[in-house]
N, C-alpha and C. Protein backbone atom coordinates (compact mmCIF):
# COMPACT_ATOMS: atom_id res chain seq x y z
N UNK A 1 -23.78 -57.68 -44.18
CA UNK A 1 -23.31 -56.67 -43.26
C UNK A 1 -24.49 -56.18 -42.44
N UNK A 2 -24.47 -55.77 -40.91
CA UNK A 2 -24.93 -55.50 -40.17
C UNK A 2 -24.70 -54.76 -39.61
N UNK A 3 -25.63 -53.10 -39.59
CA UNK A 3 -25.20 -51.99 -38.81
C UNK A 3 -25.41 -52.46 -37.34
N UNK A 4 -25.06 -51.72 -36.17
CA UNK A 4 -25.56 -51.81 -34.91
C UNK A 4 -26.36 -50.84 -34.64
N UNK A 5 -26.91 -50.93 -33.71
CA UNK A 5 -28.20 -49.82 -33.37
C UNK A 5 -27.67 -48.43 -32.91
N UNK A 6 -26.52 -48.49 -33.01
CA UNK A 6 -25.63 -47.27 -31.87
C UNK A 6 -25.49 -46.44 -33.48
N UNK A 7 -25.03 -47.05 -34.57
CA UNK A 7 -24.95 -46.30 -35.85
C UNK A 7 -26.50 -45.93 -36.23
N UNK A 8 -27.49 -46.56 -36.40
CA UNK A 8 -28.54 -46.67 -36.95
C UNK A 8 -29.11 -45.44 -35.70
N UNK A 9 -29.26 -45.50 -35.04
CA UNK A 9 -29.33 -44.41 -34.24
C UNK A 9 -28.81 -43.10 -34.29
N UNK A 10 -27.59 -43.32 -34.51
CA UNK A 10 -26.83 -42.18 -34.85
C UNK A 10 -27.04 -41.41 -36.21
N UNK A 11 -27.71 -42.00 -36.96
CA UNK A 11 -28.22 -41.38 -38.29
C UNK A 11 -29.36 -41.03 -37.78
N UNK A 12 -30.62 -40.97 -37.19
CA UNK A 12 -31.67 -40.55 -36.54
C UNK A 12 -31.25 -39.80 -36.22
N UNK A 13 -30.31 -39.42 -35.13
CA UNK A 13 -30.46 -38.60 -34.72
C UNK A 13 -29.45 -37.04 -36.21
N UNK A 14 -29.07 -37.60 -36.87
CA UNK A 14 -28.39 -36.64 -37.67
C UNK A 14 -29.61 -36.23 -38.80
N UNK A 15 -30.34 -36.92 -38.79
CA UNK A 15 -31.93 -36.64 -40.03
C UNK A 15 -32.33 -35.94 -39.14
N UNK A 16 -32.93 -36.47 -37.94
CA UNK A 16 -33.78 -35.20 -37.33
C UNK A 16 -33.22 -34.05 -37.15
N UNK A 17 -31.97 -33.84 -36.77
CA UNK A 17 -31.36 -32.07 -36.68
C UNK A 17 -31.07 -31.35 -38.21
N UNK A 18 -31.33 -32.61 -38.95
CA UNK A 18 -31.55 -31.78 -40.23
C UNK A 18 -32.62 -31.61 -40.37
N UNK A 19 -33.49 -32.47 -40.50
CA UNK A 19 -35.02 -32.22 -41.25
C UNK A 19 -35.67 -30.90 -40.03
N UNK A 20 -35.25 -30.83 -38.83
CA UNK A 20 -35.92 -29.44 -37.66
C UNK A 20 -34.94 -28.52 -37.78
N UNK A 21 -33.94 -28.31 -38.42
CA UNK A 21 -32.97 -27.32 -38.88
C UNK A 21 -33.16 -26.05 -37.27
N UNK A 22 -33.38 -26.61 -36.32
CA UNK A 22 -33.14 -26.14 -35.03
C UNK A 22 -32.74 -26.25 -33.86
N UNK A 23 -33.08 -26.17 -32.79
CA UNK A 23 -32.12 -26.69 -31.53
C UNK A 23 -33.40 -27.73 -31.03
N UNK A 24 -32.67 -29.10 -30.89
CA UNK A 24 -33.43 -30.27 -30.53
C UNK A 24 -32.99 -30.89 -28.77
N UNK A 25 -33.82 -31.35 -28.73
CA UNK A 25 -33.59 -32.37 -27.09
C UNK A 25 -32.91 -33.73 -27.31
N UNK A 26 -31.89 -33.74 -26.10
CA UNK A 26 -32.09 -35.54 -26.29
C UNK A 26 -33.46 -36.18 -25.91
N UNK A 27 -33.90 -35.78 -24.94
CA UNK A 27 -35.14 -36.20 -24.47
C UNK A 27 -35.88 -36.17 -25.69
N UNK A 28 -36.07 -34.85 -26.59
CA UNK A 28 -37.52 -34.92 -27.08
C UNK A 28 -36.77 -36.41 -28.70
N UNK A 29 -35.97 -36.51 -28.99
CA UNK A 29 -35.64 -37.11 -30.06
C UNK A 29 -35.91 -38.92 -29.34
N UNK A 30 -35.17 -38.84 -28.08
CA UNK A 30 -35.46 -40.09 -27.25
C UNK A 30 -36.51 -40.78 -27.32
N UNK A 31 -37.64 -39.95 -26.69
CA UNK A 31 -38.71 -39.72 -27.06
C UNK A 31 -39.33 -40.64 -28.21
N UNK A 32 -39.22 -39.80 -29.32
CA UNK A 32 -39.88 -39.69 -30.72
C UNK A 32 -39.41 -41.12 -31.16
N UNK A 33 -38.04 -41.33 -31.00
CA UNK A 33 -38.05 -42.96 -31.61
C UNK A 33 -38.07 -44.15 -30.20
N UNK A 34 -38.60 -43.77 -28.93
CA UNK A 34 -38.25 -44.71 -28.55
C UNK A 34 -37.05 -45.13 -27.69
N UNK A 35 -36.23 -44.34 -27.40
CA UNK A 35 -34.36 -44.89 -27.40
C UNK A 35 -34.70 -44.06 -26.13
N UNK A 36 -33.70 -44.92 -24.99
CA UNK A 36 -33.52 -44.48 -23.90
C UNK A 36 -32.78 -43.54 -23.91
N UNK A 37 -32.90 -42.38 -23.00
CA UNK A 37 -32.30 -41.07 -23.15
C UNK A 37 -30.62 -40.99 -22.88
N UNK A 38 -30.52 -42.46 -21.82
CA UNK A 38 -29.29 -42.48 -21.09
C UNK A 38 -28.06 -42.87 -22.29
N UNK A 39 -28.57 -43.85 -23.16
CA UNK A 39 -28.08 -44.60 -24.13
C UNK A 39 -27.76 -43.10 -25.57
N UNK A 40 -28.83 -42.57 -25.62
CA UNK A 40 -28.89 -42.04 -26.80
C UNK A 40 -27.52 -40.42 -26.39
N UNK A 41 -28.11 -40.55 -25.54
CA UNK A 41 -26.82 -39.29 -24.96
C UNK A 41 -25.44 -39.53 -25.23
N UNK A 42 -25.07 -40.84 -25.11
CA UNK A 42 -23.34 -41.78 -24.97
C UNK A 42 -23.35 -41.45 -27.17
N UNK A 43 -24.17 -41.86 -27.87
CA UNK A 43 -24.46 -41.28 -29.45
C UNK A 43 -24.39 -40.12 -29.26
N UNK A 44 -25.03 -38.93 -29.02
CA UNK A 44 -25.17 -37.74 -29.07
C UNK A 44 -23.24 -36.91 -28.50
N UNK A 45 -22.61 -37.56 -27.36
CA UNK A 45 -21.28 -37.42 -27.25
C UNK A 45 -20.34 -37.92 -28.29
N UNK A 46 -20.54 -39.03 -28.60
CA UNK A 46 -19.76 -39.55 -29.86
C UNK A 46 -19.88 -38.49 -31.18
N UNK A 47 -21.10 -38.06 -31.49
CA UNK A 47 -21.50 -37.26 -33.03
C UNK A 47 -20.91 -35.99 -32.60
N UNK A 48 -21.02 -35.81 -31.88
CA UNK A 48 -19.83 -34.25 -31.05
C UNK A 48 -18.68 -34.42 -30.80
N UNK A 49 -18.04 -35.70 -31.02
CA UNK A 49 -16.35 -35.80 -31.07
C UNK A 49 -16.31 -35.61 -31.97
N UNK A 50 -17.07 -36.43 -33.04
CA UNK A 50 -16.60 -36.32 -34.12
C UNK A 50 -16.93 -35.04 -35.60
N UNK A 51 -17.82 -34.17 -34.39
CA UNK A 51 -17.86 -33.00 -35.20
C UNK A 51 -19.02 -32.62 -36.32
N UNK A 52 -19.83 -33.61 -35.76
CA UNK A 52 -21.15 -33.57 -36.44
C UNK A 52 -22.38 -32.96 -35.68
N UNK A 53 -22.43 -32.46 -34.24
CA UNK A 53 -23.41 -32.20 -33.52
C UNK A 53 -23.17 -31.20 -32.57
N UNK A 54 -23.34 -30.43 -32.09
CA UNK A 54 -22.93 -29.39 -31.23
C UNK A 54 -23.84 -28.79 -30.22
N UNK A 55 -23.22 -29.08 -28.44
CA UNK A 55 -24.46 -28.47 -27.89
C UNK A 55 -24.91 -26.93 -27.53
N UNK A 56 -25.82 -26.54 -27.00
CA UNK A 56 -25.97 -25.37 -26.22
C UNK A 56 -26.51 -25.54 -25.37
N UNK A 57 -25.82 -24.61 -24.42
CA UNK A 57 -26.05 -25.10 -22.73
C UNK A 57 -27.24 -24.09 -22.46
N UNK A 58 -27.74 -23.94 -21.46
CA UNK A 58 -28.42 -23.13 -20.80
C UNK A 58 -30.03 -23.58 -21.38
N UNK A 59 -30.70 -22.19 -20.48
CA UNK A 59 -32.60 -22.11 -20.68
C UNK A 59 -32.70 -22.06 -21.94
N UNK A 60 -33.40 -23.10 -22.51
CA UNK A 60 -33.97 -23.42 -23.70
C UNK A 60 -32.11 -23.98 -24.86
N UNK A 61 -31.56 -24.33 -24.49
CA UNK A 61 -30.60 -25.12 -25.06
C UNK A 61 -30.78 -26.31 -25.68
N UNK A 62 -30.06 -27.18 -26.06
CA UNK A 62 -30.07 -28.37 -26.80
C UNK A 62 -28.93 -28.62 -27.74
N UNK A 63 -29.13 -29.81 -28.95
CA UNK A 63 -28.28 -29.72 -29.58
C UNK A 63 -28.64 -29.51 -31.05
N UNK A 64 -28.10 -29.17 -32.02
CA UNK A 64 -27.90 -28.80 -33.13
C UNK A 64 -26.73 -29.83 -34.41
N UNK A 65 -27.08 -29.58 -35.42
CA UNK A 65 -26.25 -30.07 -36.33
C UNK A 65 -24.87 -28.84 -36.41
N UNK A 66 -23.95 -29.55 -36.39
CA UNK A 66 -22.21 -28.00 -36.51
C UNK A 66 -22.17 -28.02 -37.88
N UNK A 67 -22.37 -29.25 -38.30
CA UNK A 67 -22.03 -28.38 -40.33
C UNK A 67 -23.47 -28.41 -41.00
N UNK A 68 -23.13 -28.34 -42.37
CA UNK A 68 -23.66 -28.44 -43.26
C UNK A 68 -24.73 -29.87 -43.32
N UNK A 69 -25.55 -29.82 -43.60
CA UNK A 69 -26.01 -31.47 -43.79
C UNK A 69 -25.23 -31.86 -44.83
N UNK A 70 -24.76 -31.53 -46.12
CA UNK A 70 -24.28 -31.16 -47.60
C UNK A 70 -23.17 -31.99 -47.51
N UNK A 71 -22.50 -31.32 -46.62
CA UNK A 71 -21.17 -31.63 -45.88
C UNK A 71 -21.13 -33.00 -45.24
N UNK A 72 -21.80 -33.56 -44.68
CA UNK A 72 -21.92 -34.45 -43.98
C UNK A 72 -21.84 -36.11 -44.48
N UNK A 73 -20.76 -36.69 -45.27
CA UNK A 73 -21.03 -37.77 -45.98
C UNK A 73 -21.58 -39.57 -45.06
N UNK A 74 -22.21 -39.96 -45.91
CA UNK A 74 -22.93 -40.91 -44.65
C UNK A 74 -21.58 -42.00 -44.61
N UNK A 75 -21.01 -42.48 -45.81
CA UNK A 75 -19.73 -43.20 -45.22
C UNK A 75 -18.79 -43.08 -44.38
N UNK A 76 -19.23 -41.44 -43.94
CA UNK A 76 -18.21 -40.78 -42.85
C UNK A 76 -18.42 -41.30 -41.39
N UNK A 77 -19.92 -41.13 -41.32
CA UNK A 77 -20.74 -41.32 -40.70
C UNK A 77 -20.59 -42.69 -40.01
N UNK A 78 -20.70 -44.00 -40.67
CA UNK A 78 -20.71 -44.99 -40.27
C UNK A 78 -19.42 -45.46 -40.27
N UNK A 79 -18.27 -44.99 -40.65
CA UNK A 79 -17.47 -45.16 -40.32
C UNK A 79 -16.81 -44.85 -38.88
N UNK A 80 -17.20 -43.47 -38.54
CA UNK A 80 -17.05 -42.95 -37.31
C UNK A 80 -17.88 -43.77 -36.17
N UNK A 81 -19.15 -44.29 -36.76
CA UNK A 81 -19.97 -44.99 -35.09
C UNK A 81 -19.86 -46.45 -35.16
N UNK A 82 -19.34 -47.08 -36.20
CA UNK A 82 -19.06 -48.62 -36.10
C UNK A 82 -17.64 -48.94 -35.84
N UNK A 83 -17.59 -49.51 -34.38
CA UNK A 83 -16.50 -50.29 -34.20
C UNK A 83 -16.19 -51.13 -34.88
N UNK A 84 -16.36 -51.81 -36.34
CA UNK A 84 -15.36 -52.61 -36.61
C UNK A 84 -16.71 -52.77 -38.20
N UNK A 85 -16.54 -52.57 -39.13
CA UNK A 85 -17.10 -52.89 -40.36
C UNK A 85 -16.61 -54.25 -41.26
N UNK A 86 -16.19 -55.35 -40.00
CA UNK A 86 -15.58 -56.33 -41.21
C UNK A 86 -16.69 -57.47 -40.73
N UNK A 87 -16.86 -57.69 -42.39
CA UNK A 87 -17.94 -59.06 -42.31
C UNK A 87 -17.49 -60.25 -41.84
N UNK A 88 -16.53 -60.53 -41.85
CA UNK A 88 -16.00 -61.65 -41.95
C UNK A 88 -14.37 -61.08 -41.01
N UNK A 89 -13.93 -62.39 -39.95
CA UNK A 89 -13.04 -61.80 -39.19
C UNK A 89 -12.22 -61.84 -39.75
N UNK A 90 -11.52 -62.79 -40.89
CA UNK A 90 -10.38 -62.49 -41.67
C UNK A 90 -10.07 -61.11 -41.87
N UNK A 91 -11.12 -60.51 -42.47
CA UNK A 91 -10.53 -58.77 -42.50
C UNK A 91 -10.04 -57.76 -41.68
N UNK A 92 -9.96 -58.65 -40.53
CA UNK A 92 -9.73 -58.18 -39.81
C UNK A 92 -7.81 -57.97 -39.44
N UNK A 93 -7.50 -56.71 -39.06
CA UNK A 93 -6.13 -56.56 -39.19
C UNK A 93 -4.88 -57.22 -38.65
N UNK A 94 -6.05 -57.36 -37.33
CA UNK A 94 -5.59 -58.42 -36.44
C UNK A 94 -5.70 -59.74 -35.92
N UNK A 95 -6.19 -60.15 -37.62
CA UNK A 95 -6.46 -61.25 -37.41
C UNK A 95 -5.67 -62.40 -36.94
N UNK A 96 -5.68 -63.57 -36.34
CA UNK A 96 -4.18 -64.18 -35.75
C UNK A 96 -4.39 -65.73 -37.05
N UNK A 97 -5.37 -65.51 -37.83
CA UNK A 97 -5.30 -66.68 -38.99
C UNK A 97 -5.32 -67.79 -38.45
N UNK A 98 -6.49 -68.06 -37.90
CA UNK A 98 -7.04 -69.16 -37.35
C UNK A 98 -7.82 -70.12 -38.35
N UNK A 99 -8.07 -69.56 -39.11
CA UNK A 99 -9.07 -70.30 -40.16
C UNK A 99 -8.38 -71.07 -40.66
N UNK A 100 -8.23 -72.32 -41.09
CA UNK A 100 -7.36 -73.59 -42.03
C UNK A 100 -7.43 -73.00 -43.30
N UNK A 101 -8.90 -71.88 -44.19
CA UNK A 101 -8.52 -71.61 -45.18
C UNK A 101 -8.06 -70.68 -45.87
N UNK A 102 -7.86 -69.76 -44.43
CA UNK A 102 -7.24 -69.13 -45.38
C UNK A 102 -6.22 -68.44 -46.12
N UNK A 103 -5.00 -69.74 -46.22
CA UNK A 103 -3.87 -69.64 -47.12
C UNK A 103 -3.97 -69.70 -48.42
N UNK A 104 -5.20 -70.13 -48.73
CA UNK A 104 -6.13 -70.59 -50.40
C UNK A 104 -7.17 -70.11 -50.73
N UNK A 105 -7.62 -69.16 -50.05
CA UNK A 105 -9.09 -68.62 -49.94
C UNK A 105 -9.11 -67.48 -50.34
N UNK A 106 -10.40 -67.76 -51.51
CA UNK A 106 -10.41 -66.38 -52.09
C UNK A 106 -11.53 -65.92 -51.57
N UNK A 107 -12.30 -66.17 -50.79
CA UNK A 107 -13.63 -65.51 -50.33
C UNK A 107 -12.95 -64.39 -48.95
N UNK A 108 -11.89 -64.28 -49.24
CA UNK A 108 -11.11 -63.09 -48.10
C UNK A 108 -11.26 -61.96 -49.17
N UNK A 109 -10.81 -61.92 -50.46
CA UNK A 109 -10.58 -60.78 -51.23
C UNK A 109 -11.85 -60.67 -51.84
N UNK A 110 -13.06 -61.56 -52.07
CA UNK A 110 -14.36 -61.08 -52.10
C UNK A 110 -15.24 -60.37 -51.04
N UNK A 111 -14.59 -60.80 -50.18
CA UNK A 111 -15.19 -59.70 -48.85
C UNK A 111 -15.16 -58.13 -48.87
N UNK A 112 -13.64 -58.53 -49.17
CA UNK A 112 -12.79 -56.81 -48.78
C UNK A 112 -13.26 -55.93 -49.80
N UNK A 113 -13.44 -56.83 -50.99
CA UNK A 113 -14.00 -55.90 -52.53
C UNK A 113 -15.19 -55.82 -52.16
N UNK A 114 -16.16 -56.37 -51.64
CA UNK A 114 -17.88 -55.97 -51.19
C UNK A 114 -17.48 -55.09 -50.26
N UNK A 115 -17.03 -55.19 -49.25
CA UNK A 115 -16.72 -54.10 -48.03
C UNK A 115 -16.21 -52.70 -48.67
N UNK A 116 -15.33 -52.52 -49.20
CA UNK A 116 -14.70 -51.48 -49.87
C UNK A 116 -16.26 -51.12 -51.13
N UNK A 117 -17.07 -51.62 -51.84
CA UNK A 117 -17.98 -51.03 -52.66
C UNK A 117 -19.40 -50.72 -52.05
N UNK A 118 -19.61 -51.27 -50.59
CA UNK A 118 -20.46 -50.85 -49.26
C UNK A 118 -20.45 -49.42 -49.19
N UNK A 119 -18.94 -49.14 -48.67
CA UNK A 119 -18.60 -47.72 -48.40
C UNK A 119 -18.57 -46.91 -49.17
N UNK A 120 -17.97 -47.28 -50.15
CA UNK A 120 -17.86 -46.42 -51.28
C UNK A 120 -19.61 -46.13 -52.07
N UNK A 121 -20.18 -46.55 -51.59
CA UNK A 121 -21.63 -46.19 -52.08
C UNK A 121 -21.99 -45.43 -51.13
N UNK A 122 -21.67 -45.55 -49.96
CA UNK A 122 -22.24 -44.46 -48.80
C UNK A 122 -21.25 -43.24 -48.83
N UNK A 123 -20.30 -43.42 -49.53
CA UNK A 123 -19.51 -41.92 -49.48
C UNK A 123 -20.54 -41.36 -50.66
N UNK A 124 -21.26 -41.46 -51.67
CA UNK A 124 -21.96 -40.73 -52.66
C UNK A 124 -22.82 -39.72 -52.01
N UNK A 125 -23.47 -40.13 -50.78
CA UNK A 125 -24.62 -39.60 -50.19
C UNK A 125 -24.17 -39.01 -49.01
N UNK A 126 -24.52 -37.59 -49.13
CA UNK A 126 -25.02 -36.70 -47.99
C UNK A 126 -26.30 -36.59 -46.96
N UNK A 127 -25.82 -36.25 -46.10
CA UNK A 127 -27.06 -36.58 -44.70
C UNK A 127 -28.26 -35.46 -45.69
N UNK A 128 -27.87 -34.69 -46.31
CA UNK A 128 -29.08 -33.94 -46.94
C UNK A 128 -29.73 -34.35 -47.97
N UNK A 129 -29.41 -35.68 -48.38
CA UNK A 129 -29.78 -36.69 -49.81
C UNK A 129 -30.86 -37.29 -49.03
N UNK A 130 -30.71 -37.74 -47.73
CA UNK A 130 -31.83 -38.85 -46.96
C UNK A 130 -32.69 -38.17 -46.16
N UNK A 131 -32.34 -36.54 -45.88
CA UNK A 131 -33.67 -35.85 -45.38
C UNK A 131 -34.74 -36.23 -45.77
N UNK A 132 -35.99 -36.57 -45.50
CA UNK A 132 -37.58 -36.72 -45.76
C UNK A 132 -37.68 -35.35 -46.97
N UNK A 133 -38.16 -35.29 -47.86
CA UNK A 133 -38.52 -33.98 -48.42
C UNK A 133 -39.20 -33.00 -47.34
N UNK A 134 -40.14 -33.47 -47.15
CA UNK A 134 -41.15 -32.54 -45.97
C UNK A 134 -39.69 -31.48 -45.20
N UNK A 135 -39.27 -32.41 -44.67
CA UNK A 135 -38.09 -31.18 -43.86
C UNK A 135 -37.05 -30.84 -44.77
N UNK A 136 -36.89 -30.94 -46.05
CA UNK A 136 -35.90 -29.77 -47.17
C UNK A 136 -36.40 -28.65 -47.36
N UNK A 137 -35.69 -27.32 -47.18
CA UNK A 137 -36.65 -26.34 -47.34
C UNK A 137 -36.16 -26.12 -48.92
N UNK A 138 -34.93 -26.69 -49.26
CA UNK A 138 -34.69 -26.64 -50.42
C UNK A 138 -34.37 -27.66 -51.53
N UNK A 139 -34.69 -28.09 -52.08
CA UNK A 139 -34.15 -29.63 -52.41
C UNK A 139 -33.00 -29.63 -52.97
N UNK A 140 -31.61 -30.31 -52.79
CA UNK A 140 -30.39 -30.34 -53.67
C UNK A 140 -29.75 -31.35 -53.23
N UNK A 141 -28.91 -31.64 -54.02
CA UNK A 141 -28.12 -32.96 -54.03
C UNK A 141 -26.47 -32.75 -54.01
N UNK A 142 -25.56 -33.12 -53.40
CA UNK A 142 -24.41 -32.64 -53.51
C UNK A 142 -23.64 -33.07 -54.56
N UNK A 143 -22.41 -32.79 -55.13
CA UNK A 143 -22.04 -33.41 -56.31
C UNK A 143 -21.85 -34.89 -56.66
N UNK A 144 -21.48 -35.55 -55.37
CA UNK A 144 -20.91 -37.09 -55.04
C UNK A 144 -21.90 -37.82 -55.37
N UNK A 145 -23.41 -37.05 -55.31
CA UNK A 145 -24.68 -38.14 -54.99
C UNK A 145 -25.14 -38.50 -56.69
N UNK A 146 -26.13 -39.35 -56.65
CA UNK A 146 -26.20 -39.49 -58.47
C UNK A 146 -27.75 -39.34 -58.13
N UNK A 147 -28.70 -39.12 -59.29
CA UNK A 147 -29.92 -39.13 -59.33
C UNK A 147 -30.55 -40.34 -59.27
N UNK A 148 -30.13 -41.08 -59.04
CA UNK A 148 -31.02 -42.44 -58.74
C UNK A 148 -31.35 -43.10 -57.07
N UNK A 149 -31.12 -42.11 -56.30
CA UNK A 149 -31.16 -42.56 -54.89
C UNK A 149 -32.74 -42.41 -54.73
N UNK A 150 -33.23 -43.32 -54.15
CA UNK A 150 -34.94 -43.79 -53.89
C UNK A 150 -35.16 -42.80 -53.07
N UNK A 151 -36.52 -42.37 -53.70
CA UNK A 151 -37.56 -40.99 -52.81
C UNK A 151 -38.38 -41.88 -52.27
């Protein structure tokens, strides 16, 4: 499986409004990794549909995180910025079953069971599990997450 850069991005930009727990730039985040401002803005509208980012207008404005980091589950996350999470096009809903195998093929229901235990590992973790320590002012873990996620 392969994120796209539009998700992988989109978690950047959800670490940094956590780890600066203040009002950020597109520019200055653009900036910092690199990412064209024009591009990263079309992310920054998407994470605000979906209720993860919120702006403020005016002198000295920007945008902000709207919930909780706590709150924030990363399977939510990549679910919301990836158009289409199937490895393989069979899984796909619409698939029109082009493949010769697969009326006999069990590597369709090994997919869907890796795909389905993908996510389900990213629902454990909160955007506040992958903060950097440096930017936690507090350290905690939400209930979903387990103690074995790599520092």
């Amino acid at each position: 499986m392969h994120l796209t850069k539009h998700t992988d991005y989109a978690l950047r930009v959800l670490i940094h409004l956590a780890q600066r727990g203040e009002l950020s730039t597109i520019r200055e985040i653009a900036e910092l990794h690199g990412i064209s401002q024009n591009h990263l803005m079309k992310i920054v509208m998407k994470l605000a549909r979906l209720g993860y980012v919120e702006s403020v207008r005016g002198n000295g404005g920007g945008i902000r995180l709207a919930r909780d980091p706590a709150s924030i589950v990363l399977g939510e996350v990549v679910r919301g910025t990836e158009e289409t999470l199937n490895v393989v096009e069979c899984l796909d809903p619409e698939y029109d079953g082009g493949c010769r195998l697969v009326p006999g093929c069990g590597l369709r229901g090994v997919m869907r069971s890796a795909h389905r235990a993908f996510l389900e590992y990213l629902d454990r973790y909160t955007l506040q599990d992958v903060v950097p320590r440096a930017g936690r002012a507090v350290v905690r873990f939400s209930k979903r997450a387990d103690n074995n996620l790599p520092r």
